[in-house]
C-alpha atoms as a PDB file:
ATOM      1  CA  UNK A   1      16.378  -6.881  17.718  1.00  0.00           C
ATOM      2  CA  UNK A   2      16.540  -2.992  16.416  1.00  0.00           C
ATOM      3  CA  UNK A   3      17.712  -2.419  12.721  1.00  0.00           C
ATOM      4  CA  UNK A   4      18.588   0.685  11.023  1.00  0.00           C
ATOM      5  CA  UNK A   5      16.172  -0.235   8.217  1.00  0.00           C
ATOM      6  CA  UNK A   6      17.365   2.598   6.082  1.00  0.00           C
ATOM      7  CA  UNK A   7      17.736   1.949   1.764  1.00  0.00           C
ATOM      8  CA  UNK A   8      21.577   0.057   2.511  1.00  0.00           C
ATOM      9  CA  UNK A   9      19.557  -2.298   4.732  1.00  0.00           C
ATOM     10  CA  UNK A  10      16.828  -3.486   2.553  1.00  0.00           C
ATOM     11  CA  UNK A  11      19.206  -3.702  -0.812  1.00  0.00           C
ATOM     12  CA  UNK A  12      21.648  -5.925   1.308  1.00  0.00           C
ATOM     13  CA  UNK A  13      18.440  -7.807   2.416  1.00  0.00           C
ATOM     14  CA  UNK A  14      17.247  -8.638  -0.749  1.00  0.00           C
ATOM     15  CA  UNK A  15      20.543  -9.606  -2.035  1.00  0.00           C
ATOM     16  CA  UNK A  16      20.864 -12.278   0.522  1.00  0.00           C
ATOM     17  CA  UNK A  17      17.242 -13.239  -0.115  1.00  0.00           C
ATOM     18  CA  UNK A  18      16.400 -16.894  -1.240  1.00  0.00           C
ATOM     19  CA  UNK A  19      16.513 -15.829  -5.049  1.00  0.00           C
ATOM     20  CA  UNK A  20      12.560 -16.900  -5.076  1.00  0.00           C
ATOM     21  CA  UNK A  21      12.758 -20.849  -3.882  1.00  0.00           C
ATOM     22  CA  UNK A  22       9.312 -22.251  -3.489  1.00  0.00           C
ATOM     23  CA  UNK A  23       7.579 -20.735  -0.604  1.00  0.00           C
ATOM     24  CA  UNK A  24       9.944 -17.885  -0.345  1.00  0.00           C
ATOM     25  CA  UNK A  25       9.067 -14.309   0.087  1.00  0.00           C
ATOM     26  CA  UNK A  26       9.781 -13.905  -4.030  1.00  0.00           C
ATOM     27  CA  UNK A  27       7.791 -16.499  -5.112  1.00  0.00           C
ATOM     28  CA  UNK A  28       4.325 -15.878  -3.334  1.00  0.00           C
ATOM     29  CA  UNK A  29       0.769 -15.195  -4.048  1.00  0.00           C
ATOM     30  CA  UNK A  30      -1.153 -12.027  -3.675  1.00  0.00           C
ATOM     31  CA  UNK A  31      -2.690 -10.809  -0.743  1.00  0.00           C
ATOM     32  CA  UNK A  32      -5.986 -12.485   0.040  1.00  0.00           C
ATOM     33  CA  UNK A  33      -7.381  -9.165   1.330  1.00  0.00           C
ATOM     34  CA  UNK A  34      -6.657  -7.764  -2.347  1.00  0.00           C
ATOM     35  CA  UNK A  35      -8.381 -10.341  -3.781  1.00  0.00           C
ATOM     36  CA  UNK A  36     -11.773 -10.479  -2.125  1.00  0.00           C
ATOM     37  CA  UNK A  37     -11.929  -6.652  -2.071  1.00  0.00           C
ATOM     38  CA  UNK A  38     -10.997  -5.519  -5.683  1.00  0.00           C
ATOM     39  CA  UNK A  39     -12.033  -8.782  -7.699  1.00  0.00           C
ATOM     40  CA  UNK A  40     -14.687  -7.383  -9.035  1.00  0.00           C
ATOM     41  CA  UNK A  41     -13.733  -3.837  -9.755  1.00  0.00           C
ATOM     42  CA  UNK A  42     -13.312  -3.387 -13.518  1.00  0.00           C
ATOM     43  CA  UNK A  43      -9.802  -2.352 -14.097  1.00  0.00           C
ATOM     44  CA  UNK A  44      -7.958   0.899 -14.802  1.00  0.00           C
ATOM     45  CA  UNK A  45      -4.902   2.278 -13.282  1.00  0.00           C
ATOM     46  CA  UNK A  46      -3.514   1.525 -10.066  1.00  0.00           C
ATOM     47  CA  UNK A  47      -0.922   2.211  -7.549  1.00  0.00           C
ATOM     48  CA  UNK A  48       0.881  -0.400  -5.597  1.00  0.00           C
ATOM     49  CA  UNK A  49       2.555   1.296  -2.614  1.00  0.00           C
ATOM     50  CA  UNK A  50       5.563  -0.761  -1.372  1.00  0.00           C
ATOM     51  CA  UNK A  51       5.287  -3.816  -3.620  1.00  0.00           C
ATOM     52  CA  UNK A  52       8.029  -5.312  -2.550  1.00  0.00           C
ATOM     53  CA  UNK A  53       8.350  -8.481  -5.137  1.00  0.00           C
ATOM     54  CA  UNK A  54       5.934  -7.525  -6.860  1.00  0.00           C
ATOM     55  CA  UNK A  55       2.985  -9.804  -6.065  1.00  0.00           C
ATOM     56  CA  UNK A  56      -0.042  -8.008  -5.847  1.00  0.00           C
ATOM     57  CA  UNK A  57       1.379  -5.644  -8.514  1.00  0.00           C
ATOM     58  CA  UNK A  58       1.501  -8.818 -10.953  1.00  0.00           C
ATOM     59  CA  UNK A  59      -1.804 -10.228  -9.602  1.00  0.00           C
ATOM     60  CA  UNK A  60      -3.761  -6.560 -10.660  1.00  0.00           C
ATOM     61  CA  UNK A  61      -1.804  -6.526 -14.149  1.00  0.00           C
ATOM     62  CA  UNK A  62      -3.097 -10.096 -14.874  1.00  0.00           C
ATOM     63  CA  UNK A  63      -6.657  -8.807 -14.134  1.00  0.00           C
ATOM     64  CA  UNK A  64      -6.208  -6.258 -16.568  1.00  0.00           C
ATOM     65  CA  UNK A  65      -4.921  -2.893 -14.137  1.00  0.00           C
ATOM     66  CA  UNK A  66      -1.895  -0.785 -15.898  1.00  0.00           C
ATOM     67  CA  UNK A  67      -0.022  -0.712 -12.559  1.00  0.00           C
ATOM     68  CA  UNK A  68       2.535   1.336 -11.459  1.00  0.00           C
ATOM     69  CA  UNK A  69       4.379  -0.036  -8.656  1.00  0.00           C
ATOM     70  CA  UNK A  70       6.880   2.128  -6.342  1.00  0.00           C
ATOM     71  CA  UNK A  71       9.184   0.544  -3.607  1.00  0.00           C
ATOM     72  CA  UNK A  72      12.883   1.760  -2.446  1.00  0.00           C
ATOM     73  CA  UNK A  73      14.700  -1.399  -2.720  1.00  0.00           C
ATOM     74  CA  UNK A  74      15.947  -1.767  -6.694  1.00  0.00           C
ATOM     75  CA  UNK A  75      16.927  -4.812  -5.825  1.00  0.00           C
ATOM     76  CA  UNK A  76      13.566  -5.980  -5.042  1.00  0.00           C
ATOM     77  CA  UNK A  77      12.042  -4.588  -8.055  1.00  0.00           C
ATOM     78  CA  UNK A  78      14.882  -5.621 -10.029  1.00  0.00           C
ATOM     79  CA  UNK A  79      13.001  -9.522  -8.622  1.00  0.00           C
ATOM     80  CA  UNK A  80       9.331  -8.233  -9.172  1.00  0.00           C
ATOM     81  CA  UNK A  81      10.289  -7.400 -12.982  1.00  0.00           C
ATOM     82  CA  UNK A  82      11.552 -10.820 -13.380  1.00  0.00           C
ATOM     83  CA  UNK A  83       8.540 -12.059 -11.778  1.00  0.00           C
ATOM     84  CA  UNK A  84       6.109 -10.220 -14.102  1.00  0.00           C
ATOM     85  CA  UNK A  85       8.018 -11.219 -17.044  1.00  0.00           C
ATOM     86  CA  UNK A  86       7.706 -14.694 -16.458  1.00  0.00           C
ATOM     87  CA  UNK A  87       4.189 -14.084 -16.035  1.00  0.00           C
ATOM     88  CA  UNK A  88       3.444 -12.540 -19.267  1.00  0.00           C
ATOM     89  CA  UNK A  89       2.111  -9.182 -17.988  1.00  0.00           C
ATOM     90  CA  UNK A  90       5.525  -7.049 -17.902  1.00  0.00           C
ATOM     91  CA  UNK A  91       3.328  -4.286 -20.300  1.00  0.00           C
ATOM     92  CA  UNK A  92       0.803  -3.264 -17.949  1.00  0.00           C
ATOM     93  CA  UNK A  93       3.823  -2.688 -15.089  1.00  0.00           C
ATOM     94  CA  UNK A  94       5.501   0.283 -14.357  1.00  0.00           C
ATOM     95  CA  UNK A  95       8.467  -0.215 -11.832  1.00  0.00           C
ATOM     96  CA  UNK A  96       9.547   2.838  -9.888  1.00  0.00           C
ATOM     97  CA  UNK A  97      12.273   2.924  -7.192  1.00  0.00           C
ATOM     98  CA  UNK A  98      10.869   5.938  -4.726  1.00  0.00           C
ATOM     99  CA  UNK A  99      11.135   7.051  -1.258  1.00  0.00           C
ATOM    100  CA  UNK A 100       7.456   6.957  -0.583  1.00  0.00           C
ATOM    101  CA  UNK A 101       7.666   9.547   2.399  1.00  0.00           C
ATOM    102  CA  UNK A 102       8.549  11.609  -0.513  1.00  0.00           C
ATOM    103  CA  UNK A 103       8.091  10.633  -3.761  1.00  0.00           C
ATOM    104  CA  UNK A 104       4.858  12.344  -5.607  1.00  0.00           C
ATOM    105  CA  UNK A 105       3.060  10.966  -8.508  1.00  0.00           C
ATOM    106  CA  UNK A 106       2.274  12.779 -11.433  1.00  0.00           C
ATOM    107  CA  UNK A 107      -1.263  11.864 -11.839  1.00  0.00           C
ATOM    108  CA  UNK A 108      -4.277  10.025  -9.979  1.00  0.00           C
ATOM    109  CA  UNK A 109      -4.828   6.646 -10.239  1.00  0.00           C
ATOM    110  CA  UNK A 110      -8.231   4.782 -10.161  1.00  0.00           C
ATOM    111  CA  UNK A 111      -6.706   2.526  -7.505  1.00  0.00           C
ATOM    112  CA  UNK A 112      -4.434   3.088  -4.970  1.00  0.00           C
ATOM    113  CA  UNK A 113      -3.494   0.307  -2.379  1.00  0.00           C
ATOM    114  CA  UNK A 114      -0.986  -0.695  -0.094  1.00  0.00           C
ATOM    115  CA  UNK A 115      -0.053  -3.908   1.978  1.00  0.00           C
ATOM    116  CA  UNK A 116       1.752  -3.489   5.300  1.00  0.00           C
ATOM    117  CA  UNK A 117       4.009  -0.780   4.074  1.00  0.00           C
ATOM    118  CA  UNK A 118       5.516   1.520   6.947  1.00  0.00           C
ATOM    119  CA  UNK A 119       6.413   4.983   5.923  1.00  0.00           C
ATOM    120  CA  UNK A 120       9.578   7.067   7.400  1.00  0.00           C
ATOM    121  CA  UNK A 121       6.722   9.112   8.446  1.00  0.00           C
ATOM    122  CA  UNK A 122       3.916   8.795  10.905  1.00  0.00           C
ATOM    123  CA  UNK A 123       1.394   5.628   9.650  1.00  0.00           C
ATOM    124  CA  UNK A 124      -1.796   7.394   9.748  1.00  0.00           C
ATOM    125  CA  UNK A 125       0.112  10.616   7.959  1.00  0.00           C
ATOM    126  CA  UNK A 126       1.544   8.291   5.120  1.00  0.00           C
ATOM    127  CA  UNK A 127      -2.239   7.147   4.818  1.00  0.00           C
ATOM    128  CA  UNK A 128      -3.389  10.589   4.358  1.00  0.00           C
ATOM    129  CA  UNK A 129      -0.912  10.828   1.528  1.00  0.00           C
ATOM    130  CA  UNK A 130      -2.108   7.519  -0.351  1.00  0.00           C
ATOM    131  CA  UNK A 131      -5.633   8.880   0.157  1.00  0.00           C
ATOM    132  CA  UNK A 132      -4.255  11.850  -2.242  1.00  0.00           C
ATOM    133  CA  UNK A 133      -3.707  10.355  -5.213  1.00  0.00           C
ATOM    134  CA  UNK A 134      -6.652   8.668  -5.310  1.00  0.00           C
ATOM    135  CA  UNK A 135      -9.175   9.339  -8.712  1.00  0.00           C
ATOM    136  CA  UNK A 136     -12.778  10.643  -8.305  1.00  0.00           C
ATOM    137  CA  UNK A 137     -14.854   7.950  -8.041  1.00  0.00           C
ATOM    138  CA  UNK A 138     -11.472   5.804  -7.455  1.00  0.00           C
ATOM    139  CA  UNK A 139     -10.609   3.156  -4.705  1.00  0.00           C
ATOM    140  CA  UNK A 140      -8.263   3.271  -1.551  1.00  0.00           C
ATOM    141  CA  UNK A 141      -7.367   0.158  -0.335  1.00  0.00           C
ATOM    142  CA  UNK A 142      -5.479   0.012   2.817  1.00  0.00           C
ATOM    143  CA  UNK A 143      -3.911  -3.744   4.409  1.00  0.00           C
ATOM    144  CA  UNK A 144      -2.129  -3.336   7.511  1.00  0.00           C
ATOM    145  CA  UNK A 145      -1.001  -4.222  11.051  1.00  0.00           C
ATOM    146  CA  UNK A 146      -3.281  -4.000  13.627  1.00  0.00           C
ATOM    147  CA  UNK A 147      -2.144  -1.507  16.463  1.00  0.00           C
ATOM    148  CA  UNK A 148      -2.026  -3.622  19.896  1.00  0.00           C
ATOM    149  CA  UNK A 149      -4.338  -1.614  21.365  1.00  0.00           C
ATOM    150  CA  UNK A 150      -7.222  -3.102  19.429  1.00  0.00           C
ATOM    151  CA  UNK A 151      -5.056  -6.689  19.581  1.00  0.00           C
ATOM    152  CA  UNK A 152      -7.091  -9.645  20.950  1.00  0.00           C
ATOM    153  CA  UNK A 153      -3.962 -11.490  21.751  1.00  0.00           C
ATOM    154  CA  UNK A 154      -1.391  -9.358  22.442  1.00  0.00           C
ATOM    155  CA  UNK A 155       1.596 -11.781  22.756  1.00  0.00           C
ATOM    156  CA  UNK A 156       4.802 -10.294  23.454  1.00  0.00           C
ATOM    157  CA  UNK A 157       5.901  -6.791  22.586  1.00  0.00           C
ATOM    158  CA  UNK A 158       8.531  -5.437  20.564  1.00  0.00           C
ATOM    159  CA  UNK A 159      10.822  -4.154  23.041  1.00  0.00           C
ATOM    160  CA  UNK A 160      11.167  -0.556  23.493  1.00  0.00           C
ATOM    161  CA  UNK A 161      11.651   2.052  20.702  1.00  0.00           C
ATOM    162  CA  UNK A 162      15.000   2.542  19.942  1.00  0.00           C
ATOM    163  CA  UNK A 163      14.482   6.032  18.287  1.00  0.00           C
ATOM    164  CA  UNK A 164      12.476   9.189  17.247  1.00  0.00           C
ATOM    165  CA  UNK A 165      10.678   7.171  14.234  1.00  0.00           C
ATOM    166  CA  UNK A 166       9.209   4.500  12.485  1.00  0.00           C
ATOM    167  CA  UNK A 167      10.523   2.882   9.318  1.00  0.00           C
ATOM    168  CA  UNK A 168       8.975   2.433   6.474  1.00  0.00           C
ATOM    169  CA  UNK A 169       9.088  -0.892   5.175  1.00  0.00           C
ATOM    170  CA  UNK A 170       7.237  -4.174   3.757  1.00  0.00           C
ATOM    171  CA  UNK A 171       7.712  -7.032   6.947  1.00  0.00           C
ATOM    172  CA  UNK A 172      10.182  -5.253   8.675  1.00  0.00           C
ATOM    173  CA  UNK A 173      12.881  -6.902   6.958  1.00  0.00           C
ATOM    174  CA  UNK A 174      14.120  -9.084  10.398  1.00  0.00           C
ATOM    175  CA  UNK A 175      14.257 -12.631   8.739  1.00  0.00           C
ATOM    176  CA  UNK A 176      11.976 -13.881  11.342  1.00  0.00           C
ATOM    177  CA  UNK A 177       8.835 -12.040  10.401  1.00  0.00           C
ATOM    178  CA  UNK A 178       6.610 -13.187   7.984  1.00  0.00           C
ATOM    179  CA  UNK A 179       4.426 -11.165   6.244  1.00  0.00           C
ATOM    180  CA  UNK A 180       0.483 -11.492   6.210  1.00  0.00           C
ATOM    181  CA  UNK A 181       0.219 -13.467   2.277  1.00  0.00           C
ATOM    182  CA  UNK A 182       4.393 -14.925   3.430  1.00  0.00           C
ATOM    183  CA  UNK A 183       6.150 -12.285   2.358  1.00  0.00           C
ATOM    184  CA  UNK A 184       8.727 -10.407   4.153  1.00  0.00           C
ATOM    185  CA  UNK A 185       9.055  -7.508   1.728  1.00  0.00           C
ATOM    186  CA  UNK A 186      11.493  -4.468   2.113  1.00  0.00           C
ATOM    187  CA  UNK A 187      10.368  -0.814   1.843  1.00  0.00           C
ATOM    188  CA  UNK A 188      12.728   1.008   3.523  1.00  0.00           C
ATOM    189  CA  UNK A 189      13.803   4.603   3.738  1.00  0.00           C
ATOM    190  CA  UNK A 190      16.979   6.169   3.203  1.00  0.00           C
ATOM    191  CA  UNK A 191      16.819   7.514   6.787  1.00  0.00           C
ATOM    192  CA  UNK A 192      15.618   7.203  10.229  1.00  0.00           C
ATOM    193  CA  UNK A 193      15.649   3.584  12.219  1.00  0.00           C
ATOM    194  CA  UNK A 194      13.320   0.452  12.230  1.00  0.00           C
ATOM    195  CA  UNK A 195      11.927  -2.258  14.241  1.00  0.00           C
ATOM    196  CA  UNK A 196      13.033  -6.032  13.710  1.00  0.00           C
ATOM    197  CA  UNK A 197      10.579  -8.789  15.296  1.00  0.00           C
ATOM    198  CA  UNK A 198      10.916 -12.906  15.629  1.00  0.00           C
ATOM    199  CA  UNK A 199       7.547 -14.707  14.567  1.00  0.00           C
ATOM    200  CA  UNK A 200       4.696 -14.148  17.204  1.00  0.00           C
ATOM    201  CA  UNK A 201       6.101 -10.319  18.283  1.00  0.00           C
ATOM    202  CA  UNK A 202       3.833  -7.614  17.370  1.00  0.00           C
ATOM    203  CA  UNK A 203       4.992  -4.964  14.787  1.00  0.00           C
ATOM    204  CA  UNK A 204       5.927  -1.879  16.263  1.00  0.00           C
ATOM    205  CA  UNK A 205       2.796   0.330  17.498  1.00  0.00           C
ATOM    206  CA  UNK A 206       3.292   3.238  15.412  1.00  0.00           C
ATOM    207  CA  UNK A 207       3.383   1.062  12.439  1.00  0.00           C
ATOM    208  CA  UNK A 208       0.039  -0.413  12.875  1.00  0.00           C
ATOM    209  CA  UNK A 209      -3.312   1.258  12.932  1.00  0.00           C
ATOM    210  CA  UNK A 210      -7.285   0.444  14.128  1.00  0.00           C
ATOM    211  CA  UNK A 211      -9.779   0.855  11.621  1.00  0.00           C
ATOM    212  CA  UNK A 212     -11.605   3.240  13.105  1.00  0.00           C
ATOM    213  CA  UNK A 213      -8.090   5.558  13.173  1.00  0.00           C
ATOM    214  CA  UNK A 214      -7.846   5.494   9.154  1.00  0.00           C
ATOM    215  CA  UNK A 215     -11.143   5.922   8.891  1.00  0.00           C
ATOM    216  CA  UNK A 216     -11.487   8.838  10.503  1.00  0.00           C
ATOM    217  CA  UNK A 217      -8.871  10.885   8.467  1.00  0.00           C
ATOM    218  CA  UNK A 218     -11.521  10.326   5.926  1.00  0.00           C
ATOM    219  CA  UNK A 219     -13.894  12.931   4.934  1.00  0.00           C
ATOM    220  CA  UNK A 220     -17.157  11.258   4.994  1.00  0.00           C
ATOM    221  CA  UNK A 221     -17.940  14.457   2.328  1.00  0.00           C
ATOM    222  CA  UNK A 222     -15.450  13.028   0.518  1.00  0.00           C
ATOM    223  CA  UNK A 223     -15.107   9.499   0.916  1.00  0.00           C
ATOM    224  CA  UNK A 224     -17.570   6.315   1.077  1.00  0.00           C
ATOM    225  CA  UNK A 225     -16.038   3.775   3.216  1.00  0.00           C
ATOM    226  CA  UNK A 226     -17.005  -0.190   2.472  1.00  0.00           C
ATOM    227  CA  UNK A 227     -14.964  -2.069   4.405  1.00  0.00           C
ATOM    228  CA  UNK A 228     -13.408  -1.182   7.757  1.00  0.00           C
ATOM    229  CA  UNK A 229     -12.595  -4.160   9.524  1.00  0.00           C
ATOM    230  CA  UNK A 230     -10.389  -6.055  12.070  1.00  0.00           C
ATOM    231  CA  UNK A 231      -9.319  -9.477  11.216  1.00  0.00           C
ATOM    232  CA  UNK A 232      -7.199 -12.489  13.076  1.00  0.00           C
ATOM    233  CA  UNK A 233      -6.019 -15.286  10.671  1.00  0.00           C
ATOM    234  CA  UNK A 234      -3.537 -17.783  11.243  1.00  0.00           C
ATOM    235  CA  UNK A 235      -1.037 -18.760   8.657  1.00  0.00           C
ATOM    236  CA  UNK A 236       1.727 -22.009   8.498  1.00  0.00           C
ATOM    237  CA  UNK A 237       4.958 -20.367   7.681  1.00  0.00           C
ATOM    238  CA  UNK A 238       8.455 -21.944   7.407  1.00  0.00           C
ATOM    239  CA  UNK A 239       8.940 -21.809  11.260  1.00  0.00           C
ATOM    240  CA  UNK A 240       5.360 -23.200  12.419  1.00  0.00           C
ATOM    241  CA  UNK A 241       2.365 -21.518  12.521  1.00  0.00           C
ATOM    242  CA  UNK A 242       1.941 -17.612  12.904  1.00  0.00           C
ATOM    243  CA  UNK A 243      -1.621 -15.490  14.079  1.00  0.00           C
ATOM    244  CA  UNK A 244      -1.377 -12.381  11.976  1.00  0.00           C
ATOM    245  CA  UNK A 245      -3.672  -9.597  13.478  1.00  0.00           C
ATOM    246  CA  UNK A 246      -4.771  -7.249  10.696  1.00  0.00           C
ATOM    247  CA  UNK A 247      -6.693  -4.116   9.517  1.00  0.00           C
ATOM    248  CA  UNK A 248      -8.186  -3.644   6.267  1.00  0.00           C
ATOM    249  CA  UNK A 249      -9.962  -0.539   5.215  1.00  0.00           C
ATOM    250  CA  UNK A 250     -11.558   0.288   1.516  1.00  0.00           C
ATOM    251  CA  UNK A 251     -12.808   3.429   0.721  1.00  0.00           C
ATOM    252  CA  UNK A 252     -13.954   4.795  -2.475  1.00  0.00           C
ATOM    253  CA  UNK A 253     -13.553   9.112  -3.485  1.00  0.00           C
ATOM    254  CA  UNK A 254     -17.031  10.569  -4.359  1.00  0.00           C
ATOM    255  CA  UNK A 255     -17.561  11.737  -7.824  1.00  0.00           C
ATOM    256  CA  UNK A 256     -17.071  15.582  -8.206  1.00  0.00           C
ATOM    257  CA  UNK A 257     -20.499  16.790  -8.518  1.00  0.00           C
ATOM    258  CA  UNK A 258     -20.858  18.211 -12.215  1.00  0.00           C
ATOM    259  CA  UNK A 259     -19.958  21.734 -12.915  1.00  0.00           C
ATOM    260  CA  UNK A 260     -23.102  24.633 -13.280  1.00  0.00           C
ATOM    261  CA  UNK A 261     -23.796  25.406 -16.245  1.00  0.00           C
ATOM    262  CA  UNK A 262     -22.562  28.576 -16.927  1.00  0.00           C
ATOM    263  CA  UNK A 263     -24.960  31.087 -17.969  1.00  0.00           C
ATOM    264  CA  UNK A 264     -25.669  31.973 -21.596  1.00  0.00           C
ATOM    265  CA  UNK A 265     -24.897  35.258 -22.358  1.00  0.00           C
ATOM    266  CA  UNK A 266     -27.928  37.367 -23.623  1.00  0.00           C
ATOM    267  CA  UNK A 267     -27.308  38.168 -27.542  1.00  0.00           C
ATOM    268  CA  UNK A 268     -27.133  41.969 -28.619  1.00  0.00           C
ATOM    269  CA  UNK A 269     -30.201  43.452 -29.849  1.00  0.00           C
ATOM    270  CA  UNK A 270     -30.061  43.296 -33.992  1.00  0.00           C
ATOM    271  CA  UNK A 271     -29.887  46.419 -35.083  1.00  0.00           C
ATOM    272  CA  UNK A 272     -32.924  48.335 -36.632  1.00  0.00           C
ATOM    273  CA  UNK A 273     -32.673  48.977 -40.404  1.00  0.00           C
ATOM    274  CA  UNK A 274     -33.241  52.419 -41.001  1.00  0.00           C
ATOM    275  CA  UNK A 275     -36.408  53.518 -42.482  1.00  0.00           C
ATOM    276  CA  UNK A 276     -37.062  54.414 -45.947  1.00  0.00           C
END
């Protein structure tokens, strides 16, 4: 079933939500692919790109990150601030209501990381953006959906494309789908169409990519990539159990190499007193 996932979409979405009822999309935990790969990083600032309610944004503030976190829905953030102020960390958050296809940061951020969010732009391109506003010497960490091509168990497809592009949005926002951590989070866009999906359908292929796809947009100059890999799990949602196919890629800038010295300029010759 097609859906114009534009910004009216995803605010009536979340309005009709569950209001965060135990194992709702509200009320989960962070995703396990955040966990295992930035655990161990010592914190700074970081960029959540489509957080949705909020929970990996939460999950960095408690480990000490000053987080901003941009998504298009206010209604969902207006749910991920509750969220972090019940859990104590509402300082370290920054909530920011942006079209990500479009919105520009004002600064760099140490971390920069994103889980299943689908631009109203080309997936790879709205990677290439992320990779921007990454810090020297920062991380990029990129959760996604795996495109079919690299599926082992393709299951059915989504039906065919009902228009020129994809949406950008957390889930997909069609009640059936369940995210990868059990959310179904909305980032949408205030334009273009999406792609709705029943439990055991395949996102839409141009909102998936393979690792070796994001990795390649990555300047091996620039970039040192530690994880690129392509992962099957299997998760018990409310309607049974669901295989989620994923890709997860984490990348950290180079350092800029130090600046030459510049060279000292030669001192003028004193001057000779005159002779006596």
């Amino acid at each position: 079933m097609a859906h114009d996932f534009d910004k009216a979409y995803w605010e009536q979405h979340w309005r009709q939500g569950d209001g965060g009822r135990p194992g709702s999309m509200s009320s989960k935990p962070p995703n396990p692919y955040l966990m295992r790969e930035i655990g161990a990083l010592a914190p700074g600032t970081a960029l959540d790109a489509g957080c949705g309610a909020g929970a990996e944004a939460i999950w960095l503030a408690s480990q000490g990150w000053q987080v901003t976190a941009a998504d298009i829905s206010s209604e969902a953030l207006t749910r991920a601030a509750e969220r972090a102020a019940a859990s104590g960390v509402s300082e370290r958050l920054t909530w920011i209501e942006a079209d990500l296809s479009r919105w520009v940061p004002q600064t760099r951020f140490d971390l920069v990381t994103t889980h299943y969010a689908h631009p109203a732009m080309p997936q790879l391109e709205f990677y290439d953006r992320l990779a921007e506003w990454v810090a020297p010497a920062g991380t990029l960490l990129i959760v996604g959906h795996l495109h079919p091509s690299a599926d082992p168990d393709p299951g059915p497809g989504p039906g065919p494309d009902p228009g020129p592009g994809p949406d950008q949005g957390r889930g997909h926002g069609d009640p059936g789908h369940e995210r990868g951590d059990g959310h179904e989070q909305g980032h949408g866009h205030d334009r273009g169409h999406g792609h709705g999906h029943q439990v055991g359908e395949r996102p839409p292929a141009e909102a998936s990519a393979t690792a070796a796809a994001i990795t390649a947009r990555l300047d091996e100059t620039e970039w040192e990539i530690l994880t690129a890999e392509e992962s099957q799990r299997t998760l018990t949602g409310p309607r049974g159990e669901i295989t989620l196919n994923d890709v997860v890629v984490r990348a950290i800038r180079r350092p800029q190499p130090p600046s030459p010295p510049r060279p000292a300029r030669p001192r003028p010759p004193h001057p000779t007193p005159p002779q006596r």
